[in-house]
C-alpha atoms as a PDB file:
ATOM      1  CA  UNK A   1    -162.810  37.945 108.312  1.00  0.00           C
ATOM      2  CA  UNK A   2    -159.807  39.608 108.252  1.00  0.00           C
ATOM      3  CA  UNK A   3    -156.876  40.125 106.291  1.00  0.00           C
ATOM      4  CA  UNK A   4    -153.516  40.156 107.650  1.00  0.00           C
ATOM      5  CA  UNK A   5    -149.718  40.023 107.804  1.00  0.00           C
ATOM      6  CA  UNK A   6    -147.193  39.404 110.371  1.00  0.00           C
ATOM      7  CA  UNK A   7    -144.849  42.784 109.924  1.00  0.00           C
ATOM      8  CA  UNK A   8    -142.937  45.799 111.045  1.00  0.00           C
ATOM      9  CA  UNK A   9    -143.968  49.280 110.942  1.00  0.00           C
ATOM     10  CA  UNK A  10    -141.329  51.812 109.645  1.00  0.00           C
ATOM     11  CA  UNK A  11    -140.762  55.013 112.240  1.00  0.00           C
ATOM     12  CA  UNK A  12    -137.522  56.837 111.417  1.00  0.00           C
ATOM     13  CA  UNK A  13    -137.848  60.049 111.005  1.00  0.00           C
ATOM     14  CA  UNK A  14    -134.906  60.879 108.522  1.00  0.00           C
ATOM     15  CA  UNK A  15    -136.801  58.509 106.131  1.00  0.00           C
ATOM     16  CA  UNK A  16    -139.896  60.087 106.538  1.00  0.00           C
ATOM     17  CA  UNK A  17    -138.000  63.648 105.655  1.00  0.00           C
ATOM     18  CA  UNK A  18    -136.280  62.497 103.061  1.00  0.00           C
ATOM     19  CA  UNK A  19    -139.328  60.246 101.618  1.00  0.00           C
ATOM     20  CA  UNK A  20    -140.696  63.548  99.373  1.00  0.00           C
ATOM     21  CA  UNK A  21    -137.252  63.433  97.855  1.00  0.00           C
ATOM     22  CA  UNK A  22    -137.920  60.204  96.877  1.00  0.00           C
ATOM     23  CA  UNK A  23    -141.532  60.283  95.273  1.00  0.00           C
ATOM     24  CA  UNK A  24    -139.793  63.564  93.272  1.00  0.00           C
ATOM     25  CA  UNK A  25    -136.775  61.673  92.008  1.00  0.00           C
ATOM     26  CA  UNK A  26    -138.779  58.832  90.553  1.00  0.00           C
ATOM     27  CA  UNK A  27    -142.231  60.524  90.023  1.00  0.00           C
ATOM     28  CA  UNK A  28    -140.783  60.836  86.830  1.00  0.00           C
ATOM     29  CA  UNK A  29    -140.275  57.209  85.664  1.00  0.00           C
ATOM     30  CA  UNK A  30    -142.907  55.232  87.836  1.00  0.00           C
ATOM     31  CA  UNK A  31    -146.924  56.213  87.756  1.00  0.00           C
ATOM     32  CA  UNK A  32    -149.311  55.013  90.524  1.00  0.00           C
ATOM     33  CA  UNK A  33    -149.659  55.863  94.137  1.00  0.00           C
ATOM     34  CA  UNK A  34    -146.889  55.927  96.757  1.00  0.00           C
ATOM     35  CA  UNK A  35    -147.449  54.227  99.906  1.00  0.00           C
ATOM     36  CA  UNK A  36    -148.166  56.423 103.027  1.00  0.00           C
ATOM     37  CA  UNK A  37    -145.534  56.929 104.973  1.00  0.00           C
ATOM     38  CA  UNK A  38    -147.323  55.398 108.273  1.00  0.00           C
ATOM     39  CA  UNK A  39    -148.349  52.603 106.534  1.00  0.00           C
ATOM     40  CA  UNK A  40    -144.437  51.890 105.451  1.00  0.00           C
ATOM     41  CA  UNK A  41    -143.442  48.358 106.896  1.00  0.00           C
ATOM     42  CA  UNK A  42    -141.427  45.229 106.457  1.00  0.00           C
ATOM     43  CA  UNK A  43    -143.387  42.008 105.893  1.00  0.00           C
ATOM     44  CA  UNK A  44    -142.554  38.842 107.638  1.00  0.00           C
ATOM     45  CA  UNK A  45    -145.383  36.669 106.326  1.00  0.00           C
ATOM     46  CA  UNK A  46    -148.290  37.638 104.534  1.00  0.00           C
ATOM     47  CA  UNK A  47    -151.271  35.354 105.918  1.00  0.00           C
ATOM     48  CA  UNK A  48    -154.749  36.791 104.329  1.00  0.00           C
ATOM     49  CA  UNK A  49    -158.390  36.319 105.690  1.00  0.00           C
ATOM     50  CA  UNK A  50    -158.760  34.970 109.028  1.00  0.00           C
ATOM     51  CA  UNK A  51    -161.429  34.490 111.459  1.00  0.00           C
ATOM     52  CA  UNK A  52    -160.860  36.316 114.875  1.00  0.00           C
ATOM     53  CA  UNK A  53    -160.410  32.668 116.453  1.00  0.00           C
ATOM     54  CA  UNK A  54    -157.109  31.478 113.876  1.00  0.00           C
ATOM     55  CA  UNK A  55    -156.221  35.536 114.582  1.00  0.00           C
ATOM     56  CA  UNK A  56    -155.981  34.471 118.448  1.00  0.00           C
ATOM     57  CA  UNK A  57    -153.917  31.424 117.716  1.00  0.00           C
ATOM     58  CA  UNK A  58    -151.204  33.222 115.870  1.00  0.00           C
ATOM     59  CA  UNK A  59    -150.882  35.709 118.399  1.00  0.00           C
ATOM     60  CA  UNK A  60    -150.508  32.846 120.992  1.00  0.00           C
ATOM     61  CA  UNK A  61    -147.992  31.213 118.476  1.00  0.00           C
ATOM     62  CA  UNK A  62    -145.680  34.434 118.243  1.00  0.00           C
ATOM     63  CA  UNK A  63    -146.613  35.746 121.961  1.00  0.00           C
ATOM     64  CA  UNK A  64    -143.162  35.831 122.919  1.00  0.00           C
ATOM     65  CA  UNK A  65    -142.223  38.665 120.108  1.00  0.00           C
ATOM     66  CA  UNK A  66    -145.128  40.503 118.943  1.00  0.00           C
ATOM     67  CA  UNK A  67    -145.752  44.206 120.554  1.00  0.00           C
ATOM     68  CA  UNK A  68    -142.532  44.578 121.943  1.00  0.00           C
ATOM     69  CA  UNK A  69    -139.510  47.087 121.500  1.00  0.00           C
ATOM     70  CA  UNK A  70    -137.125  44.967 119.796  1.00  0.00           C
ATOM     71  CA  UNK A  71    -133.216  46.552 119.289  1.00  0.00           C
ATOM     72  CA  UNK A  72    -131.689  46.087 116.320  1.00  0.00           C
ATOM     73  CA  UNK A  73    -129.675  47.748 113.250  1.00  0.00           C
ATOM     74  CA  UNK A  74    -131.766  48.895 109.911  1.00  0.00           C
ATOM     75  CA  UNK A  75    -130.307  50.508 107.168  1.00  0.00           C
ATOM     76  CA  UNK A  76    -132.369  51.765 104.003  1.00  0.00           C
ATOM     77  CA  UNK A  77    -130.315  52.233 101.322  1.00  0.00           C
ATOM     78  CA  UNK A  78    -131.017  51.009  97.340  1.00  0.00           C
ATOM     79  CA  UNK A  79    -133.929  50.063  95.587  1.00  0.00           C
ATOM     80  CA  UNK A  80    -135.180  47.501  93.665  1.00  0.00           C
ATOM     81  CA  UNK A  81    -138.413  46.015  92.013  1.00  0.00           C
ATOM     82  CA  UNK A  82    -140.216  42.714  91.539  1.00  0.00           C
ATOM     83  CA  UNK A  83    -140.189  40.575  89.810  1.00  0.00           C
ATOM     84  CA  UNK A  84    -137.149  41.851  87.507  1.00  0.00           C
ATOM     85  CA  UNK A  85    -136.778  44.874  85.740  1.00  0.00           C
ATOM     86  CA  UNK A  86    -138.173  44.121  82.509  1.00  0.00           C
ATOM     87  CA  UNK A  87    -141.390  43.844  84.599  1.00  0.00           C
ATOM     88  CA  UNK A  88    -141.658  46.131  87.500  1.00  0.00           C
ATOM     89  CA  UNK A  89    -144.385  45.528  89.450  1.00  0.00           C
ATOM     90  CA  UNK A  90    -143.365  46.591  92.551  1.00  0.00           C
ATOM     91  CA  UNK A  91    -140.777  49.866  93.667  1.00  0.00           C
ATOM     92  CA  UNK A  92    -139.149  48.753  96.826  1.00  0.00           C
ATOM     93  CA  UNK A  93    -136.548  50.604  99.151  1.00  0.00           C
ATOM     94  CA  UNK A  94    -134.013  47.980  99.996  1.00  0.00           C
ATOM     95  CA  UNK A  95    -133.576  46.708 104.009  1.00  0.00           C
ATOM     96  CA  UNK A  96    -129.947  46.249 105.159  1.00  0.00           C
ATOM     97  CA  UNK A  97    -129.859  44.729 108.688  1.00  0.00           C
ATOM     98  CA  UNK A  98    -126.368  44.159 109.305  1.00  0.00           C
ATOM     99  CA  UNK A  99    -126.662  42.427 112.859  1.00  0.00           C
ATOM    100  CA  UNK A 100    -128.809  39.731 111.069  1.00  0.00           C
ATOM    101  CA  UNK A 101    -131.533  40.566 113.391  1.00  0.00           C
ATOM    102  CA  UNK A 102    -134.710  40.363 110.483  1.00  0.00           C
ATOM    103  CA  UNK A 103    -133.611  37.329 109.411  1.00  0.00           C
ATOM    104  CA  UNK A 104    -133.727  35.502 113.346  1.00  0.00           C
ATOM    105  CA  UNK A 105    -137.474  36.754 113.587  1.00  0.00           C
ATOM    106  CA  UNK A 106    -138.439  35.887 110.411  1.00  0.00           C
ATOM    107  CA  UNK A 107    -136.951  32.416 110.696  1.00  0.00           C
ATOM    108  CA  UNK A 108    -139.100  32.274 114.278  1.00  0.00           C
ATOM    109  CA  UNK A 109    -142.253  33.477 113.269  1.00  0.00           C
ATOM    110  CA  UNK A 110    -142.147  31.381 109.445  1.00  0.00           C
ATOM    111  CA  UNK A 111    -141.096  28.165 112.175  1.00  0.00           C
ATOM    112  CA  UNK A 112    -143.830  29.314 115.059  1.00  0.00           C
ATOM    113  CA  UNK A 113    -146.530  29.500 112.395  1.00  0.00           C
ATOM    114  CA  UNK A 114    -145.573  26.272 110.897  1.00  0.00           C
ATOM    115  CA  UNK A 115    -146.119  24.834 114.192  1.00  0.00           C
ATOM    116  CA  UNK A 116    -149.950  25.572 114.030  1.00  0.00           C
ATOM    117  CA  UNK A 117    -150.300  24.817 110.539  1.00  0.00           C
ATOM    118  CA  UNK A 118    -149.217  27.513 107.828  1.00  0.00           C
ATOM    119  CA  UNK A 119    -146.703  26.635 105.293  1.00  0.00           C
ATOM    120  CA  UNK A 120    -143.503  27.783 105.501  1.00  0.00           C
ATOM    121  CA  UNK A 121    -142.418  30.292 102.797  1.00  0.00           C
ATOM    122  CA  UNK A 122    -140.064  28.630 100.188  1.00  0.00           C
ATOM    123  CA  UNK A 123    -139.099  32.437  98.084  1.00  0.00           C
ATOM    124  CA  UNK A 124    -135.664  34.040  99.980  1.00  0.00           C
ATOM    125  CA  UNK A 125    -136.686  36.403 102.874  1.00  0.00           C
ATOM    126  CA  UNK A 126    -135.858  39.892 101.034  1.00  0.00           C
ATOM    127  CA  UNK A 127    -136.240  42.507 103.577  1.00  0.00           C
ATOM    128  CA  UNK A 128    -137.716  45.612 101.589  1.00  0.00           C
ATOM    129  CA  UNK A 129    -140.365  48.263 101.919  1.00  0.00           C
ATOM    130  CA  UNK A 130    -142.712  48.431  99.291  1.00  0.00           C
ATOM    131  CA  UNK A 131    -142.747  52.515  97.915  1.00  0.00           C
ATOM    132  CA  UNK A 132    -145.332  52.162  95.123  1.00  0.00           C
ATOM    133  CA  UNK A 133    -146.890  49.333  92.760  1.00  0.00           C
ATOM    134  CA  UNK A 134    -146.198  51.301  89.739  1.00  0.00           C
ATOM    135  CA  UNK A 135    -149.300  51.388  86.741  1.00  0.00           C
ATOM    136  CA  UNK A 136    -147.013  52.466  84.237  1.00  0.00           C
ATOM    137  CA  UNK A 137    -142.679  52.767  84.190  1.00  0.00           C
ATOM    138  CA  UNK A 138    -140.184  54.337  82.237  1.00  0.00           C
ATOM    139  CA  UNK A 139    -137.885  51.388  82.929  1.00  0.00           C
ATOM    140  CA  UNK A 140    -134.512  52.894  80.979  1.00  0.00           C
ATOM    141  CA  UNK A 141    -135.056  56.208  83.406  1.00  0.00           C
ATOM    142  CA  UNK A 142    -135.939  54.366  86.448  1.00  0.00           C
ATOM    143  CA  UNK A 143    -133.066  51.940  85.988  1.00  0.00           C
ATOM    144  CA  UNK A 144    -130.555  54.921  85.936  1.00  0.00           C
ATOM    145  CA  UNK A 145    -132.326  56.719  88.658  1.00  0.00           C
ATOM    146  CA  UNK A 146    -131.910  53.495  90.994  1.00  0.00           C
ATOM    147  CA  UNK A 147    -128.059  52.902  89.702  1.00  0.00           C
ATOM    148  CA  UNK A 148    -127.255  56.794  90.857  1.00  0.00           C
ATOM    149  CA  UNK A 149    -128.742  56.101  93.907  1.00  0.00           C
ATOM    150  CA  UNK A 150    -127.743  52.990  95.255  1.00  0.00           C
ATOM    151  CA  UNK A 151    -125.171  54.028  97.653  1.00  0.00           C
ATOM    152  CA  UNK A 152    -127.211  56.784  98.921  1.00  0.00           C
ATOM    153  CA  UNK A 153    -128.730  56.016 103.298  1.00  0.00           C
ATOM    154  CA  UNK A 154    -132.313  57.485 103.458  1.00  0.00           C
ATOM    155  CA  UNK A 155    -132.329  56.406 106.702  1.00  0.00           C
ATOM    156  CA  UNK A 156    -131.564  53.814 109.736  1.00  0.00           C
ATOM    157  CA  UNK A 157    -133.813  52.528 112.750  1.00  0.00           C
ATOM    158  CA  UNK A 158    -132.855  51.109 115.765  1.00  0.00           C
ATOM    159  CA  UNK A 159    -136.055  50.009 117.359  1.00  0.00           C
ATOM    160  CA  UNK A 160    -138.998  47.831 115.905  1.00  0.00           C
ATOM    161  CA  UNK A 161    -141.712  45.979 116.886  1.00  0.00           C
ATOM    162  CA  UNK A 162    -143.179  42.577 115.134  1.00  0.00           C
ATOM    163  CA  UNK A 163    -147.267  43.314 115.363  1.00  0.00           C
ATOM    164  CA  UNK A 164    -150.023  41.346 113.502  1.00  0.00           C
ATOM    165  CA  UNK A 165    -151.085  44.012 111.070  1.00  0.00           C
ATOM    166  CA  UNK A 166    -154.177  44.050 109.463  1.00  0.00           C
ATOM    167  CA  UNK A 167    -155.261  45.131 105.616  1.00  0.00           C
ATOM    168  CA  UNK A 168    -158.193  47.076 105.229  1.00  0.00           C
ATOM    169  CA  UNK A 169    -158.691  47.519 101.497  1.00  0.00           C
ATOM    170  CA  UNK A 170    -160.370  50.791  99.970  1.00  0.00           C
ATOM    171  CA  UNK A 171    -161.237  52.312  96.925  1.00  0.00           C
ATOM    172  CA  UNK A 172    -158.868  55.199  98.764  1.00  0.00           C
ATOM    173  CA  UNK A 173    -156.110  52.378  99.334  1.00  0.00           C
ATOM    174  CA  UNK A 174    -154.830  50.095 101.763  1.00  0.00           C
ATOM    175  CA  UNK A 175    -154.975  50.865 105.199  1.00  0.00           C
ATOM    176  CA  UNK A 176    -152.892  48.997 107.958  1.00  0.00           C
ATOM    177  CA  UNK A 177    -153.234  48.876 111.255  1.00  0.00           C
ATOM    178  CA  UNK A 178    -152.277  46.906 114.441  1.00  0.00           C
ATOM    179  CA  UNK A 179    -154.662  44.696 115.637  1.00  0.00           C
END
């Protein structure tokens, strides 16, 4: 068994520079573990434990996108959390895309996969990258820190690729990698 997603690895560079900056602005106000930087990505569909056989039949499903260099527009700029504020559980870096690129895949691969027999999902396609899944938050500082901050670009990407990604899970933390 394995456990997997359907998602996009992050690559720009001026993120990764500027991601320290980041994890010292709200160090402060949210404690846990950030996420890696190579293991940064945008989720299309989060699947879980498959057999290598129902593995093979996505890929067939979604053939006609996955592994390949896909243009398109991303900008990072804002963050957010869910579920609300009042309960942060995660710190997300917000995902403009304003050639509406993210949306058309995600609307293919939620229809593709519907196709062979997983439900569509029914919550609003947000396109974020998860930062951290905070243990403890100082929500008035964090709050203020993310109001001061929303206008600010950490970065834009022009390239992607849609991979099936798979979740190893560690005492160390996650782990993803293309499979």
């Amino acid at each position: 068994m394995k456990r997997i997603f359907i998602g996009s690895f992050i690559t720009d560079k001026t993120l990764k520079s500027n991601y320290h900056i980041i994890k010292k602005t709200f160090g402060g106000s949210l404690k846990g573990k950030w996420t890696p930087f190579e293991n940064l990505h945008i989720t299309y569909k989060f699947i879980g434990n498959l057999e290598d056989e129902q593995i093979y039949l996505i890929k067939e499903s979604l053939s006609s996108i996955l592994d390949k260099e896909e243009s398109i527009h991303l900008i990072f700029k804002g963050f957010g959390v869910f579920p609300n504020m009042r309960n942060p559980r995660v710190f997300f870096l917000k995902v403009e895309n304003p050639d509406g690129r993210l949306e058309e895949f995600n609307n293919l691969i939620q229809d593709r996969l519907s196709l062979i027999g997983y439900e569509k999902d029914t919550k609003p396609f947000i396109p974020h990258i998860t930062l951290k899944r905070p243990k403890y938050t100082n929500n008035k500082k964090l709050f203020l820190e993310m109001k001061s901050l929303e206008e600010k670009i950490w970065g834009e990407q022009f390239k992607i690729q849609i991979n099936v990604i798979q979740s190893i899970l560690s005492p160390e933390g996650a782990k993803y990698i293309k499979i």
